[in-house]
PDB file of N, CA and C in Angstrom:
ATOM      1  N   UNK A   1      15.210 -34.267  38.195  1.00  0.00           N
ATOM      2  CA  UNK A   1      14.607 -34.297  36.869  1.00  0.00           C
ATOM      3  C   UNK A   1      15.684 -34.719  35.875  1.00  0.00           C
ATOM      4  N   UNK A   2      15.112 -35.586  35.280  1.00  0.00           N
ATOM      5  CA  UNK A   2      16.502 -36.205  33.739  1.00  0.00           C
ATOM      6  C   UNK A   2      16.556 -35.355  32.985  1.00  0.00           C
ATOM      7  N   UNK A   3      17.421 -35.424  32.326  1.00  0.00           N
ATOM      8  CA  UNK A   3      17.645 -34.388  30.999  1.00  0.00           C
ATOM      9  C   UNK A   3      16.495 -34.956  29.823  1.00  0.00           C
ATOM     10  N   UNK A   4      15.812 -36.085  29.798  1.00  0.00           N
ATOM     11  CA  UNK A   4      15.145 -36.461  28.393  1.00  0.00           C
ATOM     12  C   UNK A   4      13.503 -34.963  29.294  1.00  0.00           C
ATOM     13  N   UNK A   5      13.250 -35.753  30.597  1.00  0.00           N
ATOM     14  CA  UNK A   5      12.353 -34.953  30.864  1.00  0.00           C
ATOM     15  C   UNK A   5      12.645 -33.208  30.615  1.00  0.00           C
ATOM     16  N   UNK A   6      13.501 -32.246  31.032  1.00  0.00           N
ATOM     17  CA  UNK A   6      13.766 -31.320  30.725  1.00  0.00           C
ATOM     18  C   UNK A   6      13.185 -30.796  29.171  1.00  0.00           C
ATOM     19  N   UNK A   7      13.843 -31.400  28.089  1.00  0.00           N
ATOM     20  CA  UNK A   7      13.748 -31.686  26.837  1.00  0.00           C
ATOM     21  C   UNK A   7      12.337 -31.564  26.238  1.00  0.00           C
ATOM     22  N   UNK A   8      11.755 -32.576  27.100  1.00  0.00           N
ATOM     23  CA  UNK A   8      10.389 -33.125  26.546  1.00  0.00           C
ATOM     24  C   UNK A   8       8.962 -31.768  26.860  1.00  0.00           C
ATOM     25  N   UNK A   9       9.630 -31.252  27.834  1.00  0.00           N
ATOM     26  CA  UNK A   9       8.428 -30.561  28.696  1.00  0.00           C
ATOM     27  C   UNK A   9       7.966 -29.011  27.334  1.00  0.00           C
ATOM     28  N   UNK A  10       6.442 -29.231  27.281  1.00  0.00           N
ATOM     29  CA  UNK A  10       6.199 -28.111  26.429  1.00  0.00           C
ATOM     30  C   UNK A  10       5.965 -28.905  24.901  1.00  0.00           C
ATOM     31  N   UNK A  11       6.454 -30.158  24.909  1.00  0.00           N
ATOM     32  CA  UNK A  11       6.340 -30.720  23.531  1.00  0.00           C
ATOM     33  C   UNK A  11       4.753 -30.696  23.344  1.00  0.00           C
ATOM     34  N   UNK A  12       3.815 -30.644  23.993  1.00  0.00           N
ATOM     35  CA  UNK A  12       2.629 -31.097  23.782  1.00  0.00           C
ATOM     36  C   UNK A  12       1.728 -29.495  23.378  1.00  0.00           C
ATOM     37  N   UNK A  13       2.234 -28.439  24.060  1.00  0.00           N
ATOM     38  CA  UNK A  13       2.238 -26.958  23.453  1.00  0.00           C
ATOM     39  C   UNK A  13       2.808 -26.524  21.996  1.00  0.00           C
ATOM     40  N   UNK A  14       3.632 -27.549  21.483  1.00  0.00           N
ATOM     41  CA  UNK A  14       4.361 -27.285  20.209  1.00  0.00           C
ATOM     42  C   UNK A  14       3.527 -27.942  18.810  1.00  0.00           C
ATOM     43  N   UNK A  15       2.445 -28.577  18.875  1.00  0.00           N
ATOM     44  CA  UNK A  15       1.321 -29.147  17.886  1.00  0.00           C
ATOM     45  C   UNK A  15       1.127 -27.499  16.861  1.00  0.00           C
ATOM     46  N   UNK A  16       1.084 -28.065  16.683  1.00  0.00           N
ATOM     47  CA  UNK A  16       0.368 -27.075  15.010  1.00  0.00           C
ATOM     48  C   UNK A  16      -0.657 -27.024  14.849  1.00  0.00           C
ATOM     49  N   UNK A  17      -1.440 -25.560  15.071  1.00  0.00           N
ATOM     50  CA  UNK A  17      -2.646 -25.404  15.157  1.00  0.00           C
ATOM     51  C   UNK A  17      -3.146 -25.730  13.609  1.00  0.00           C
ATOM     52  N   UNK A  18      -4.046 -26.202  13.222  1.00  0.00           N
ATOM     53  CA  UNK A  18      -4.985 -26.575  12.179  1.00  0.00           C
ATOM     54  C   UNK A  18      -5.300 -24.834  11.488  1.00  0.00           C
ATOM     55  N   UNK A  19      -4.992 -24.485  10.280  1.00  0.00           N
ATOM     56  CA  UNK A  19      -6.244 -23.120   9.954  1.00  0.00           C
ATOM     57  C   UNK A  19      -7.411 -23.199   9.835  1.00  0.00           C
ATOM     58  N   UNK A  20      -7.875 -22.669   9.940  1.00  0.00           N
ATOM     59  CA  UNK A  20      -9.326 -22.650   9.921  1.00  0.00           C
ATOM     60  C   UNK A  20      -9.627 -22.240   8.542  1.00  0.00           C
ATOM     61  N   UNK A  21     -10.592 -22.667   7.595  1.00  0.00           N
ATOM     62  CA  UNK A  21     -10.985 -22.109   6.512  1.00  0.00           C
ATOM     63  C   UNK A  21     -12.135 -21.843   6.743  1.00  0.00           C
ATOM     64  N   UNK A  22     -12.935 -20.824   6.001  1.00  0.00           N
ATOM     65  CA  UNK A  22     -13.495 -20.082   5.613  1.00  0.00           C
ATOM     66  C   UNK A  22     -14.501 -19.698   4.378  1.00  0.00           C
ATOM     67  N   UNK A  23     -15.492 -20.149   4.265  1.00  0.00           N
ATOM     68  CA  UNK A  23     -15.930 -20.055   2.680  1.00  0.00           C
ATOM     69  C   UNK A  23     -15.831 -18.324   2.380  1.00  0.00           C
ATOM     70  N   UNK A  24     -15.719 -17.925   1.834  1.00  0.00           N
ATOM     71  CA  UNK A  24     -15.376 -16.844   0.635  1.00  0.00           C
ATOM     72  C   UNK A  24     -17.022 -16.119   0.376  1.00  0.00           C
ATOM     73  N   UNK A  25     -17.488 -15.149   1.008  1.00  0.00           N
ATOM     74  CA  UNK A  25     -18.442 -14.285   0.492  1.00  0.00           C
ATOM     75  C   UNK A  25     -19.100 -13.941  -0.936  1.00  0.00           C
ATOM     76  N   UNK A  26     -19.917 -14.579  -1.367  1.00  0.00           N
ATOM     77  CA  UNK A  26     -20.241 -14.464  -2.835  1.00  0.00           C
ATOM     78  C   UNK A  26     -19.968 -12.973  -3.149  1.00  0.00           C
ATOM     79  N   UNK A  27     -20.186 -12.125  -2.722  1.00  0.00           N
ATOM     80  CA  UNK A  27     -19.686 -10.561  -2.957  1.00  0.00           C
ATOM     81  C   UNK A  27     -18.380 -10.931  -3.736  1.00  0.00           C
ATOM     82  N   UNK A  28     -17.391 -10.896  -2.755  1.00  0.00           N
ATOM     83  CA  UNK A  28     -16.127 -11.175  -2.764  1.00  0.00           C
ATOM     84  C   UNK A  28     -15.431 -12.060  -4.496  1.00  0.00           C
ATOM     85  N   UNK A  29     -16.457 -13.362  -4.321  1.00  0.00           N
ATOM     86  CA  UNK A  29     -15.996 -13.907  -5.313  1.00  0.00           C
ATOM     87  C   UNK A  29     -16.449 -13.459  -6.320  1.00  0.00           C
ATOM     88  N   UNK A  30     -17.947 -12.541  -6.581  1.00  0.00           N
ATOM     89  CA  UNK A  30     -18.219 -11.718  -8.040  1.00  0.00           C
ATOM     90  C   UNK A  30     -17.085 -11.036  -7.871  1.00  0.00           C
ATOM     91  N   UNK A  31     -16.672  -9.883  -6.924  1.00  0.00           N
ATOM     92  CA  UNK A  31     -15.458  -9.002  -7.179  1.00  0.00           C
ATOM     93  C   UNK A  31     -14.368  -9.470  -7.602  1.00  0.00           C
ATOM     94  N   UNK A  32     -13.889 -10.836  -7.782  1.00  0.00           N
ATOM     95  CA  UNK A  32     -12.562 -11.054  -8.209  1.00  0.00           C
ATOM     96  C   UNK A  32     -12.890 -11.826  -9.383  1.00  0.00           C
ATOM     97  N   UNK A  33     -13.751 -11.849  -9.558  1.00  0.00           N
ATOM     98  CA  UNK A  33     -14.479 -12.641 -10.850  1.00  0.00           C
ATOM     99  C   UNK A  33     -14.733 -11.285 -12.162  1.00  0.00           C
ATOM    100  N   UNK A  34     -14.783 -10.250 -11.779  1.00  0.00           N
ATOM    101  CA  UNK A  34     -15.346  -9.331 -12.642  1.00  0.00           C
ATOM    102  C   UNK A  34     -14.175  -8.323 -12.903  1.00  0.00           C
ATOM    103  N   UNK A  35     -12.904  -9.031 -12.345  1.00  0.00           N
ATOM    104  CA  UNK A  35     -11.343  -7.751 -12.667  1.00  0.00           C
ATOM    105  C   UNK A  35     -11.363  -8.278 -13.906  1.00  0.00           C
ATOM    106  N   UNK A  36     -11.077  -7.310 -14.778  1.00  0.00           N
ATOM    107  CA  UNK A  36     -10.165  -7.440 -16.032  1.00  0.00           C
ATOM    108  C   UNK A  36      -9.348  -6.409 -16.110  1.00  0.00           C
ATOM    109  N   UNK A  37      -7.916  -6.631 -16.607  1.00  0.00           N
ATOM    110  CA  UNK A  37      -6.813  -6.384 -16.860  1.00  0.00           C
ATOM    111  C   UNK A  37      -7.124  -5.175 -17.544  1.00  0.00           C
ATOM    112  N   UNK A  38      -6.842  -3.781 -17.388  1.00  0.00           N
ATOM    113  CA  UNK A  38      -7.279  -2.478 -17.949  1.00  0.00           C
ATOM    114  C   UNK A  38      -5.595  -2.552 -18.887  1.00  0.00           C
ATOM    115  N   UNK A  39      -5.718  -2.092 -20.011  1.00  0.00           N
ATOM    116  CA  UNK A  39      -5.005  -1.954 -21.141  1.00  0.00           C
ATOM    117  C   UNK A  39      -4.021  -1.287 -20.380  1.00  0.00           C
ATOM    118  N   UNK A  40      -2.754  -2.434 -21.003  1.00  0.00           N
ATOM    119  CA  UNK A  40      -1.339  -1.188 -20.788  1.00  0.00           C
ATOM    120  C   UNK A  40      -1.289  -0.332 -21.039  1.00  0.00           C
ATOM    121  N   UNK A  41      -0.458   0.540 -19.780  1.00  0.00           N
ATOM    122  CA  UNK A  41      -0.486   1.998 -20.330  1.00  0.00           C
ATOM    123  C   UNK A  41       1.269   2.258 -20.726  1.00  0.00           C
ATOM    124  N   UNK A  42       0.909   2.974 -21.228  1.00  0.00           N
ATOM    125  CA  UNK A  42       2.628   3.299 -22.077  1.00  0.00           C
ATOM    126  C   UNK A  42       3.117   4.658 -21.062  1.00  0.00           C
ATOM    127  N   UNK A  43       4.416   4.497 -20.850  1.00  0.00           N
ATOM    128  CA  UNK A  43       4.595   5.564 -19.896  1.00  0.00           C
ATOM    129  C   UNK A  43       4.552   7.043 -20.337  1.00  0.00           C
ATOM    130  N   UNK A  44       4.191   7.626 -19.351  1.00  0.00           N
ATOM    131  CA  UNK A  44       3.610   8.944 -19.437  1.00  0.00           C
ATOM    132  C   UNK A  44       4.683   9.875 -20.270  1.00  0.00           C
ATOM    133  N   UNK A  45       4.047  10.132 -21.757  1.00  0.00           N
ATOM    134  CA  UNK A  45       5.100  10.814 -22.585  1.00  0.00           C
ATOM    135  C   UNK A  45       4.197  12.111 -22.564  1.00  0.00           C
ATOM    136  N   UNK A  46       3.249  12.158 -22.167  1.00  0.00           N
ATOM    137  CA  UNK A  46       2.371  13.801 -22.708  1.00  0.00           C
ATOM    138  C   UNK A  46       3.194  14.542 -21.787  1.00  0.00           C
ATOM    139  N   UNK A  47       3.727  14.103 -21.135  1.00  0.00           N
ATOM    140  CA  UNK A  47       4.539  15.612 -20.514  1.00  0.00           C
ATOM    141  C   UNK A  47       6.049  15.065 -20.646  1.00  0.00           C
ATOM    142  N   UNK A  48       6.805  16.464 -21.715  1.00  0.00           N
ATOM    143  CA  UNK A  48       8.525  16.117 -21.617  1.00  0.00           C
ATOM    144  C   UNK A  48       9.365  16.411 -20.621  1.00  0.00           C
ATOM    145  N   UNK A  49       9.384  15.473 -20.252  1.00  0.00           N
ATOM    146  CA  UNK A  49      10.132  15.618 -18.875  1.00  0.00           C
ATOM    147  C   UNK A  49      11.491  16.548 -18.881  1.00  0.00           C
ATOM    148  N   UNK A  50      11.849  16.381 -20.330  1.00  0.00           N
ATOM    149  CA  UNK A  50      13.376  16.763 -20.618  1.00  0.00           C
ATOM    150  C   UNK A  50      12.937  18.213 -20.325  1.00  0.00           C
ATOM    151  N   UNK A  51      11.906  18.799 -20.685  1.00  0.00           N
ATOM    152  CA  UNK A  51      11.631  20.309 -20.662  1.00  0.00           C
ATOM    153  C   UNK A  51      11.172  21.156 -19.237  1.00  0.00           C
ATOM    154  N   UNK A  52      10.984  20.269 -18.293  1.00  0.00           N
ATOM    155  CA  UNK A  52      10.424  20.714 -17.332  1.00  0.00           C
ATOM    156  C   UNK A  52      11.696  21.696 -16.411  1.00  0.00           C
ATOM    157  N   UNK A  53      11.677  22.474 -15.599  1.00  0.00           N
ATOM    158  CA  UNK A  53      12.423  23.280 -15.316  1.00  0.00           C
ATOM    159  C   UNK A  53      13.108  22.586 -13.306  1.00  0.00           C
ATOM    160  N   UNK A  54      13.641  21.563 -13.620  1.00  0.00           N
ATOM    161  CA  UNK A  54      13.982  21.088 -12.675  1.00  0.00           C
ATOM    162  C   UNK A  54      15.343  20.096 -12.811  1.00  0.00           C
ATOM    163  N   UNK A  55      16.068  20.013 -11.908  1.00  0.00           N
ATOM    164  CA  UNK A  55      17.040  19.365 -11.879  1.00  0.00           C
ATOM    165  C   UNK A  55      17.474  18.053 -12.715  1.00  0.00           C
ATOM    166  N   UNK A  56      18.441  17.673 -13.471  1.00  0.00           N
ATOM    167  CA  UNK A  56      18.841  16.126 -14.271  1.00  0.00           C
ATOM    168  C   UNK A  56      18.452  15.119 -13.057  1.00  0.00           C
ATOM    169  N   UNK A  57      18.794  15.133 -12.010  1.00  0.00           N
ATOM    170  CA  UNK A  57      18.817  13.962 -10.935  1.00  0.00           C
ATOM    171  C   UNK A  57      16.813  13.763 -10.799  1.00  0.00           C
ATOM    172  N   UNK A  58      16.700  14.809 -10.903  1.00  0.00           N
ATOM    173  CA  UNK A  58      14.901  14.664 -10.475  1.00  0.00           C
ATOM    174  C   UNK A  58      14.026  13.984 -11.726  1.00  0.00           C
ATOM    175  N   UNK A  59      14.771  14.805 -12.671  1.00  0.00           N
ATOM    176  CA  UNK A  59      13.857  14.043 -14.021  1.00  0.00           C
ATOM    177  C   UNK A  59      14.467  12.592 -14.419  1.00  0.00           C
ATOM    178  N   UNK A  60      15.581  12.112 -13.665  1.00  0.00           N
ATOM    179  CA  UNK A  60      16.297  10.624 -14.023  1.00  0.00           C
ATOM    180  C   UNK A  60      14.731   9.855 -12.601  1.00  0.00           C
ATOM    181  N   UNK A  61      14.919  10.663 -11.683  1.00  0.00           N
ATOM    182  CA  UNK A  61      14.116  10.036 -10.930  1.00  0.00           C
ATOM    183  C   UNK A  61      12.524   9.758 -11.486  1.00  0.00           C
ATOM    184  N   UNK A  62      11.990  10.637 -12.127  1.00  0.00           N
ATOM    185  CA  UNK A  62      10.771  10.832 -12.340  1.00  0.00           C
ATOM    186  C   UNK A  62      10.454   9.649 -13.619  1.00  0.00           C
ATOM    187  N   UNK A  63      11.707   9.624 -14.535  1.00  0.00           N
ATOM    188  CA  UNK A  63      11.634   8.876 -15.065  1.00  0.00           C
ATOM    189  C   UNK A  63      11.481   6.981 -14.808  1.00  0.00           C
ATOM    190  N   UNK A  64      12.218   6.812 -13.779  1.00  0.00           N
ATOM    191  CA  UNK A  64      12.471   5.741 -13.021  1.00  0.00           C
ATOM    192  C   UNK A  64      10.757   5.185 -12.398  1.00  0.00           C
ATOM    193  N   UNK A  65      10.493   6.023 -11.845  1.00  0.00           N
ATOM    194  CA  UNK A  65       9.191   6.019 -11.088  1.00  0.00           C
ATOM    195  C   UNK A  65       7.773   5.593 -12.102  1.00  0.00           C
ATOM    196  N   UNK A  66       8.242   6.131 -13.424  1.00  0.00           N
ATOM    197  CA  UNK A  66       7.293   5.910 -14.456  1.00  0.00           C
ATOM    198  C   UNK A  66       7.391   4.377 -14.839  1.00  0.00           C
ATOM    199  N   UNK A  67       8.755   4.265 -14.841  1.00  0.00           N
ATOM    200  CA  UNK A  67       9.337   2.580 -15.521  1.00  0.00           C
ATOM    201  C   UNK A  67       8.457   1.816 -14.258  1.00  0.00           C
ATOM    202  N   UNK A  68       9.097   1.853 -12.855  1.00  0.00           N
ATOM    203  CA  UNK A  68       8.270   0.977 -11.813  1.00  0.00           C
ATOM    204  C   UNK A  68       6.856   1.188 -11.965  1.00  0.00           C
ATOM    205  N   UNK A  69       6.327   2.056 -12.161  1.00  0.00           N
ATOM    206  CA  UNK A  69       4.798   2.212 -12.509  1.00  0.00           C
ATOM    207  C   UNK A  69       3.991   0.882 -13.204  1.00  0.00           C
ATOM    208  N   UNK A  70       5.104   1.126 -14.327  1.00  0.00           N
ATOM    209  CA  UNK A  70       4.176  -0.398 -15.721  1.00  0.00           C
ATOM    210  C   UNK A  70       5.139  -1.257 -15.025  1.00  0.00           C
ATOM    211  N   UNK A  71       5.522  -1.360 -13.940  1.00  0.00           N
ATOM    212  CA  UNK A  71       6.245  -2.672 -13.829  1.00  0.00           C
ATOM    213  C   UNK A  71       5.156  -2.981 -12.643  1.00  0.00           C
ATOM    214  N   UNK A  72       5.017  -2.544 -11.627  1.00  0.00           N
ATOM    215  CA  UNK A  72       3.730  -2.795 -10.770  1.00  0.00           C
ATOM    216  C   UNK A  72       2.739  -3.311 -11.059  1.00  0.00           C
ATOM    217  N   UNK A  73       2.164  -2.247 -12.150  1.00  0.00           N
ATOM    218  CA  UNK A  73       1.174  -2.883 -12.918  1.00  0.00           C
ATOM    219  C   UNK A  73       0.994  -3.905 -13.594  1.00  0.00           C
ATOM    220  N   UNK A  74       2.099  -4.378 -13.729  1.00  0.00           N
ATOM    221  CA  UNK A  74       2.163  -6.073 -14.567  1.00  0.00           C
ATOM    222  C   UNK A  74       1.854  -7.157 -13.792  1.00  0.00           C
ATOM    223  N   UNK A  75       2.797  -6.630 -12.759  1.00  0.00           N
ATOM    224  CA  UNK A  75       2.662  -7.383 -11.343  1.00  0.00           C
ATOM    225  C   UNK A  75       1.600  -7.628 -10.843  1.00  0.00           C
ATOM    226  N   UNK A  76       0.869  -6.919 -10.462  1.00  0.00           N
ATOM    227  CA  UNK A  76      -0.592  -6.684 -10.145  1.00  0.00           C
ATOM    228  C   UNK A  76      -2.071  -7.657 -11.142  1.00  0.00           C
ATOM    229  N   UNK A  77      -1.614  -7.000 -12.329  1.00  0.00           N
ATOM    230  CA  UNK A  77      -2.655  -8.029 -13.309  1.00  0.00           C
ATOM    231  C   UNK A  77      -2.085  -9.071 -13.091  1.00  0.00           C
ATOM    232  N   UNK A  78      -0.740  -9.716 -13.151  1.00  0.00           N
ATOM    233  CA  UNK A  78      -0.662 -10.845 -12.964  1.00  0.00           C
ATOM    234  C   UNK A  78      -1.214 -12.099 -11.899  1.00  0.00           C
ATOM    235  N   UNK A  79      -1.180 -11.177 -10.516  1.00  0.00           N
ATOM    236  CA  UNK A  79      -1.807 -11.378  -9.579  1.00  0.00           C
ATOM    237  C   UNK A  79      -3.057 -11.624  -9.481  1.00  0.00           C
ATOM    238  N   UNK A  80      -4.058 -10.812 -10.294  1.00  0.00           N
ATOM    239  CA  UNK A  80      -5.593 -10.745  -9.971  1.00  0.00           C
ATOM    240  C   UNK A  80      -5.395 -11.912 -11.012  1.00  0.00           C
ATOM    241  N   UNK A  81      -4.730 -12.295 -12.023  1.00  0.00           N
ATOM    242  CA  UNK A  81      -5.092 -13.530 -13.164  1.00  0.00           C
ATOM    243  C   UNK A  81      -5.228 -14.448 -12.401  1.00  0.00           C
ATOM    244  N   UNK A  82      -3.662 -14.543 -11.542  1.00  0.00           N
ATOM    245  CA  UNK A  82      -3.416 -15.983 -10.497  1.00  0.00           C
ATOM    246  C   UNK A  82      -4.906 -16.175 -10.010  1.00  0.00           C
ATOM    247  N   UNK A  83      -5.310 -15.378  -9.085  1.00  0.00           N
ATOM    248  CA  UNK A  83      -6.345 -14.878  -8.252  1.00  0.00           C
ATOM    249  C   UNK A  83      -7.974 -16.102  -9.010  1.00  0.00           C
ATOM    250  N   UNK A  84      -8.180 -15.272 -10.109  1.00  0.00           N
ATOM    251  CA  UNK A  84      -9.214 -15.720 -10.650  1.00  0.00           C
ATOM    252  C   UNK A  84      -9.038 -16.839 -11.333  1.00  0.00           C
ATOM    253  N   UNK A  85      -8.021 -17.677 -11.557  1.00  0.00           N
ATOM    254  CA  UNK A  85      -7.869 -18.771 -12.171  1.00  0.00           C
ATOM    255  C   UNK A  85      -7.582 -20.010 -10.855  1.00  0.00           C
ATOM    256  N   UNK A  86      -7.408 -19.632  -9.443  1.00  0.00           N
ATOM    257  CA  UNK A  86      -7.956 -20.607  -8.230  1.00  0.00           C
ATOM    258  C   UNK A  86      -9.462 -20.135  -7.700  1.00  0.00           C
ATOM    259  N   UNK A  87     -10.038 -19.062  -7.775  1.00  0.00           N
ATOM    260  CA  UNK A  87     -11.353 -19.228  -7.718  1.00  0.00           C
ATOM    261  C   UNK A  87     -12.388 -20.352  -8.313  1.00  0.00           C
ATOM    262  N   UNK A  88     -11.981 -20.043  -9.902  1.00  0.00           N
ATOM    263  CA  UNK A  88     -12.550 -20.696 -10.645  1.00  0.00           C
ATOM    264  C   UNK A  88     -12.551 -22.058 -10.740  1.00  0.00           C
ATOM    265  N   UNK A  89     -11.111 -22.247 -10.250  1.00  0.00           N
ATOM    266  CA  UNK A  89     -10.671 -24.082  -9.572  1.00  0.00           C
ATOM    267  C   UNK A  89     -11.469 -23.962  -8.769  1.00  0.00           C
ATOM    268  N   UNK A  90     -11.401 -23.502  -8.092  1.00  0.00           N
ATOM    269  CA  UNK A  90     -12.180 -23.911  -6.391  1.00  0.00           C
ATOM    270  C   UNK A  90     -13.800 -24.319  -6.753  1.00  0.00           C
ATOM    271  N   UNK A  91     -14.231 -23.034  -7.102  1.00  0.00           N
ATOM    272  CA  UNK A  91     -15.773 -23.445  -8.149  1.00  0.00           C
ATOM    273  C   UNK A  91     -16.021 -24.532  -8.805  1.00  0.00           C
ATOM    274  N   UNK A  92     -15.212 -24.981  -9.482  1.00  0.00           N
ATOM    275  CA  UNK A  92     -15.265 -25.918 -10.232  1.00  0.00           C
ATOM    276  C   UNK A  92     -14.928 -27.088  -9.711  1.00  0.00           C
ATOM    277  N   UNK A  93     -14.456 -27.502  -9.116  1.00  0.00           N
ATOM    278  CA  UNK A  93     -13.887 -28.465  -8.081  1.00  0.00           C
ATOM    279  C   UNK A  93     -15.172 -28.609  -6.693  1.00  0.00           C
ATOM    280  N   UNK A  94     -15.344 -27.584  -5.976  1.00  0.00           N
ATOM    281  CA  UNK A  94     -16.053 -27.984  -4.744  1.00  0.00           C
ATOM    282  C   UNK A  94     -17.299 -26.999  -4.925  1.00  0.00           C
ATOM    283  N   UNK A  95     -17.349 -26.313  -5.950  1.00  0.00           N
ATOM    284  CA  UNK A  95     -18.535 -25.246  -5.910  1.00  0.00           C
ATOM    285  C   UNK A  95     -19.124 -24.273  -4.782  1.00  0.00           C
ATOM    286  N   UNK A  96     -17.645 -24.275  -4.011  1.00  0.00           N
ATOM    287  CA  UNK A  96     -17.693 -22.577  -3.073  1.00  0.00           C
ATOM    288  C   UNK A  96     -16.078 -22.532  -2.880  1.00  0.00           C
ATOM    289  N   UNK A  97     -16.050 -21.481  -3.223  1.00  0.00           N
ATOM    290  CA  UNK A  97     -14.525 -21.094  -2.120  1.00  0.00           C
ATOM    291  C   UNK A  97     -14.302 -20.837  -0.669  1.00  0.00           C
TER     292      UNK A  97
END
């Protein structure tokens, strides 16, 4: 056996399967059609953390956890925006997703 044959063997297993698409469940597309962005929330001040009867390291933590909170959440609406602004391409363009 040559070395090009060695090489070659399996090349025809190495093609790239095609994805398959899928049209999108009208359910589905009312549900991502009907998110709206629920009002920022400001981090949780009704309870003073400074007063609570627990360790500096826990309330630096608790505090932290509040900050990632509205930071998630930004993240997230941002996401469902992305989300509903290629639906609406897609709709508008081929009239199904």
């Amino acid at each position: 056996m040559a070395v090009d044959e060695v090489n070659n063997v399996g090349e025809e297993k190495k093609e790239e399967k095609k994805l398959r698409k899928w049209r999108m469940p009208q359910e589905q597309i009312d549900l991502i059609l009907s998110w709206s962005p629920e009002p920022a929330r400001p981090p949780r001040y009704d309870v003073d953390i400074g007063r609570l009867q627990i360790s500096d390291a826990l309330k630096e933590r608790l505090r932290r956890v509040d900050a990632d909170d509205a930071v998630a959440k930004r993240e997230m609406d941002r996401y469902h925006k992305e989300q509903q602004e290629w639906v609406k391409a897609e709709l508008a363009a081929h009239g199904y997703v």
